[in-house]
N, C-alpha and C. Protein backbone atom coordinates (compact mmCIF):
# COMPACT_ATOMS: atom_id res chain seq x y z
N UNK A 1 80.21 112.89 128.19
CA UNK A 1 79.37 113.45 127.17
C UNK A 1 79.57 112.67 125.86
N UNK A 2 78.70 112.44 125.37
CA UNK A 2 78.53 112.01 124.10
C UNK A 2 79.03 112.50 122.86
N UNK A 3 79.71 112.02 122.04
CA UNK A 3 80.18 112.62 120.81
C UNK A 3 79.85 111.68 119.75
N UNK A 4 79.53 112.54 118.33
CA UNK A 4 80.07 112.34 117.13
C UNK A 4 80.50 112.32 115.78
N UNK A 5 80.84 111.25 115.30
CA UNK A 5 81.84 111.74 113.84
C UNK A 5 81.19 112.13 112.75
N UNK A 6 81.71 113.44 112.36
CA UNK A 6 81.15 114.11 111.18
C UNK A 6 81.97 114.71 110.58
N UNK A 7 81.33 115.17 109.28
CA UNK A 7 82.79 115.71 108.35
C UNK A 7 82.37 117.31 108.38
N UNK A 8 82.48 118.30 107.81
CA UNK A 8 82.49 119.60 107.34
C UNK A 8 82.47 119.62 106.31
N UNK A 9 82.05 120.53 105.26
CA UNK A 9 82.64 120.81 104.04
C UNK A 9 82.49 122.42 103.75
N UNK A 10 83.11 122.85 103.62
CA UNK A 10 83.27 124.61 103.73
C UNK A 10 83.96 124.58 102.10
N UNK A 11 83.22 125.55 101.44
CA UNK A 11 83.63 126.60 100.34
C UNK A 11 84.22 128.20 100.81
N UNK A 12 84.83 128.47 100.57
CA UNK A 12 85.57 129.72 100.89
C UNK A 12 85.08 130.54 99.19
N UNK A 13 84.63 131.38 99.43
CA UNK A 13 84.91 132.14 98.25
C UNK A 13 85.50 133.35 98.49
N UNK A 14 85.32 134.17 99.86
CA UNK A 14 86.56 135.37 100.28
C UNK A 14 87.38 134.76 100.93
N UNK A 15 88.36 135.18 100.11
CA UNK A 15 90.06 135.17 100.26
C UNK A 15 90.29 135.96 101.83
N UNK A 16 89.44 136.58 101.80
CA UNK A 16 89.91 137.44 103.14
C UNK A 16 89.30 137.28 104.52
N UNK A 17 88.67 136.21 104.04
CA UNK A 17 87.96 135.08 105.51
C UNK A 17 88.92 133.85 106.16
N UNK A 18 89.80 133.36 105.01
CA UNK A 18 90.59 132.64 105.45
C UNK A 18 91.27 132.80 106.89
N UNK A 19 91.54 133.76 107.05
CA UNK A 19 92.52 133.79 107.99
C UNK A 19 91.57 133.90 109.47
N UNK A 20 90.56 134.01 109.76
CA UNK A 20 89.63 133.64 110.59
C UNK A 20 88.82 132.25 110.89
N UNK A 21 88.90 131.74 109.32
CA UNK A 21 88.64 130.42 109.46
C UNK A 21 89.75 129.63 109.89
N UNK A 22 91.15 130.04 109.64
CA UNK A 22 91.92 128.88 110.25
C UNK A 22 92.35 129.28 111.62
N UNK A 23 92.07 130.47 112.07
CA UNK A 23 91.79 130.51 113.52
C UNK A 23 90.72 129.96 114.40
N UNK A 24 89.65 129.79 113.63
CA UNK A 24 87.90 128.76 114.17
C UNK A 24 88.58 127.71 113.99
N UNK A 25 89.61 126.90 113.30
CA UNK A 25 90.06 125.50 113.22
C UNK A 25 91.17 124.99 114.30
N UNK A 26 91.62 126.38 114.38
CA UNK A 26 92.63 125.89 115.66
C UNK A 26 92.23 125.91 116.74
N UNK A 27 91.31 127.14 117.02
CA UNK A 27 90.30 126.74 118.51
C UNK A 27 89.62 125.45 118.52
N UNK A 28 89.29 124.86 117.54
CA UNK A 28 88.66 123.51 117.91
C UNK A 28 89.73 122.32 117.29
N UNK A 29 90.59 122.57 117.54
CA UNK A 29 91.77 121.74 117.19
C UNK A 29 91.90 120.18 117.60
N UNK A 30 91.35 120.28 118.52
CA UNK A 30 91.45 118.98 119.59
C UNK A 30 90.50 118.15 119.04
N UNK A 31 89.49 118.75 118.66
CA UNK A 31 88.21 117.73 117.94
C UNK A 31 88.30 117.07 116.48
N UNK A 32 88.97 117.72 115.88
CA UNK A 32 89.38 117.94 114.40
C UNK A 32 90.29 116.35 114.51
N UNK A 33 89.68 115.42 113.57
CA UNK A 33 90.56 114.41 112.74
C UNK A 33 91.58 114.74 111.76
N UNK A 34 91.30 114.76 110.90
CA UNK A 34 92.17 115.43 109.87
C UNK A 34 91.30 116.44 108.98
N UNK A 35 91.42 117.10 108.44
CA UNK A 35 91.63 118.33 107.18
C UNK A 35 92.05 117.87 105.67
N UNK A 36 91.19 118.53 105.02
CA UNK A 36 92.03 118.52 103.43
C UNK A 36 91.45 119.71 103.07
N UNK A 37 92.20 120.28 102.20
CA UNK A 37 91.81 121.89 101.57
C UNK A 37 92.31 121.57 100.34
N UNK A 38 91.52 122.35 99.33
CA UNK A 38 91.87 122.04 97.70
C UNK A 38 91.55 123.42 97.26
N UNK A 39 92.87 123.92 96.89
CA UNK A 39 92.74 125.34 96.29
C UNK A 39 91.83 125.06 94.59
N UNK A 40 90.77 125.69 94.28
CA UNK A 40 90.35 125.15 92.64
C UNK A 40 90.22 126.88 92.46
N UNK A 41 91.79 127.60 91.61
CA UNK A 41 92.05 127.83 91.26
C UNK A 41 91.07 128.96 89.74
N UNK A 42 91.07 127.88 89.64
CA UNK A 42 90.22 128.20 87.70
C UNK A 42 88.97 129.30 88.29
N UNK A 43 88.56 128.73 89.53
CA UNK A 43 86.91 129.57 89.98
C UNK A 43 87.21 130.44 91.13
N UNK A 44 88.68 130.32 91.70
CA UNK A 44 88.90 131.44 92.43
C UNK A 44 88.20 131.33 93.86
N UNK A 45 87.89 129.67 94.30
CA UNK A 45 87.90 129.29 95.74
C UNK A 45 88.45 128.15 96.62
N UNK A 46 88.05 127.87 97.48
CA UNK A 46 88.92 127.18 98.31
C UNK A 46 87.80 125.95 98.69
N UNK A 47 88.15 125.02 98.71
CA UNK A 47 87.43 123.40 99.30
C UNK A 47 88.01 122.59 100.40
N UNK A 48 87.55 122.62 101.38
CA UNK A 48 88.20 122.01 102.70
C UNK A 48 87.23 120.93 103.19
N UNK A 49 87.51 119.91 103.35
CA UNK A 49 86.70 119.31 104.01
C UNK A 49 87.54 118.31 106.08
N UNK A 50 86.70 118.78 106.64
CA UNK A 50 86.96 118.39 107.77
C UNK A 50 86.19 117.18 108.59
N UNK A 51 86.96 116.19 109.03
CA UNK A 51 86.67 115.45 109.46
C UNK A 51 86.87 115.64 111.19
N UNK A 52 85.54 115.31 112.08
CA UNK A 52 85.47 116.16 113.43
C UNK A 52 84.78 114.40 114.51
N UNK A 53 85.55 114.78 115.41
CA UNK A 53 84.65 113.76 116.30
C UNK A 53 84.78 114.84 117.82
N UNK A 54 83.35 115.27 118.23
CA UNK A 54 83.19 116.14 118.89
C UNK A 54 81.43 115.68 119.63
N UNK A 55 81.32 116.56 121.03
CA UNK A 55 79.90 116.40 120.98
C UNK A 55 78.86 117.40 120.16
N UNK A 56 77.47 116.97 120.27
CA UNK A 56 76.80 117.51 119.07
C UNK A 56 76.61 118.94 119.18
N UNK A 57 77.00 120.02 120.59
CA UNK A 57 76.80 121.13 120.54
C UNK A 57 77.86 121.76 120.05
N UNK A 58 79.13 121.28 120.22
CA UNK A 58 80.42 121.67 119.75
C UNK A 58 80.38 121.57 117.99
N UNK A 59 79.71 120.61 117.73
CA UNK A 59 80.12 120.44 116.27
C UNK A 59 78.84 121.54 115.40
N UNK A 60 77.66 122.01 116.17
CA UNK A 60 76.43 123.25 116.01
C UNK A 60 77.21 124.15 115.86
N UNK A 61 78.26 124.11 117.05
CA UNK A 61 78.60 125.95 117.02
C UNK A 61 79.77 126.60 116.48
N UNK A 62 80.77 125.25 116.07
CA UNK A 62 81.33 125.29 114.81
C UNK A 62 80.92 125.66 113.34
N UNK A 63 80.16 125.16 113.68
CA UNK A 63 79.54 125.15 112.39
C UNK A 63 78.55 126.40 111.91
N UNK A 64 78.47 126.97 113.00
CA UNK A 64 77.40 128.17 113.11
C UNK A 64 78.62 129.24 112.88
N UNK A 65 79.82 129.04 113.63
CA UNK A 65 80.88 129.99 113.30
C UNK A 65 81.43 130.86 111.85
N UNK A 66 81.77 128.95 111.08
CA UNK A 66 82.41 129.06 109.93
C UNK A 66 81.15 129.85 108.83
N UNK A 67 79.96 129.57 109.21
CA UNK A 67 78.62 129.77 108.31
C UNK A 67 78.86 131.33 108.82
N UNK A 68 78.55 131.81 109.80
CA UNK A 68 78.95 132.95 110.06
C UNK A 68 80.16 134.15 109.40
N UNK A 69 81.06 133.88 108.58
CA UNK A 69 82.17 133.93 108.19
C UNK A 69 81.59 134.64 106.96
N UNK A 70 82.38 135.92 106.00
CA UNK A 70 81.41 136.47 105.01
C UNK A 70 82.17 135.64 103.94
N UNK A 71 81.10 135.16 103.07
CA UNK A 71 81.56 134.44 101.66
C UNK A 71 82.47 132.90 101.90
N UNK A 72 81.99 132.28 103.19
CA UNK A 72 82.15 130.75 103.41
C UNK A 72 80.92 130.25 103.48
N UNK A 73 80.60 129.36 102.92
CA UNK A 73 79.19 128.37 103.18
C UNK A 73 80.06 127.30 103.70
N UNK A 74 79.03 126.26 104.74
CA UNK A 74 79.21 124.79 105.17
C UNK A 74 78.43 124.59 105.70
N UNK A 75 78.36 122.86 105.02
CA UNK A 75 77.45 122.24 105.23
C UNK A 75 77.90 120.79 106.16
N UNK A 76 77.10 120.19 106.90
CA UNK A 76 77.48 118.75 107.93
C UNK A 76 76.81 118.22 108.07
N UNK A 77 77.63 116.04 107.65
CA UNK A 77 77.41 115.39 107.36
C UNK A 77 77.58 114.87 108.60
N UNK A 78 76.36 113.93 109.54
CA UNK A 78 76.33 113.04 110.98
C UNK A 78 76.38 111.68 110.50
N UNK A 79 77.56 111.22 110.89
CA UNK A 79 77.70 109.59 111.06
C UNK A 79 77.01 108.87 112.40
N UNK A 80 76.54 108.22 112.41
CA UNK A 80 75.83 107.49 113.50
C UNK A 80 76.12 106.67 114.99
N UNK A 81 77.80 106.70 114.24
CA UNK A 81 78.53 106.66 114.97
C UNK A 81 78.71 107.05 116.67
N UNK A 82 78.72 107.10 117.66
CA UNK A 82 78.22 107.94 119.13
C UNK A 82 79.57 107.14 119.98
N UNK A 83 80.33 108.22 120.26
CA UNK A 83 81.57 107.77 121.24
C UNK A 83 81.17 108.87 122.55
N UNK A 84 82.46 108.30 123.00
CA UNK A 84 82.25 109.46 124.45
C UNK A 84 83.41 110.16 124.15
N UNK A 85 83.37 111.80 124.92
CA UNK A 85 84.02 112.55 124.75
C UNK A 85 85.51 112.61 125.92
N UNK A 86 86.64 112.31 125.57
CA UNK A 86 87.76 112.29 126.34
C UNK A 86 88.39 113.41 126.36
N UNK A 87 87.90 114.65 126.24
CA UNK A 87 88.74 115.97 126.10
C UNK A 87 87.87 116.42 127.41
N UNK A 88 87.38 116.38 128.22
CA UNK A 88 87.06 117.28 129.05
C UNK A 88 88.08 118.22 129.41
């Protein structure tokens, strides 16, 4: 299957979603490049951006998850990039 690389970018504004979102991150753990999260403090949310190499239904329903989540928005960025998928 076909995969590919894209980033995430999720705003958190409930504090009390977190802990579901980093459970949606560990179920797709395997796909996940790296992570960065930036607490900004002053406005009282959270900035994560994720870097994913996955196929394109996996990286939909991720993404449909975290959007799903009350008071997280995210949005995804497709690199053109197209590998094959070695996690079967």
């Amino acid at each position: 299957m076909e995969t590919r690389v894209a980033v995430m970018s999720v705003i958190v504004e409930n504090p009390d979603s977190v802990a579901m979102l980093n459970e949606l991150l560990h179920e797709y753990s395997s796909y996940i490049i790296g992570r960065m999260g930036i607490p900004y403090r002053e406005k009282n949310i959270n900035i994560i951006s994720i870097a994913l190499d996955a196929p394109q239904n996996t990286l939909s329903s991720l993404a449909g998850k975290i959007g799903n989540l009350n008071g997280v928005s995210v949005k995804t960025a497709y690199s053109s990039v197209i590998g094959t998928d070695t996690k079967k």
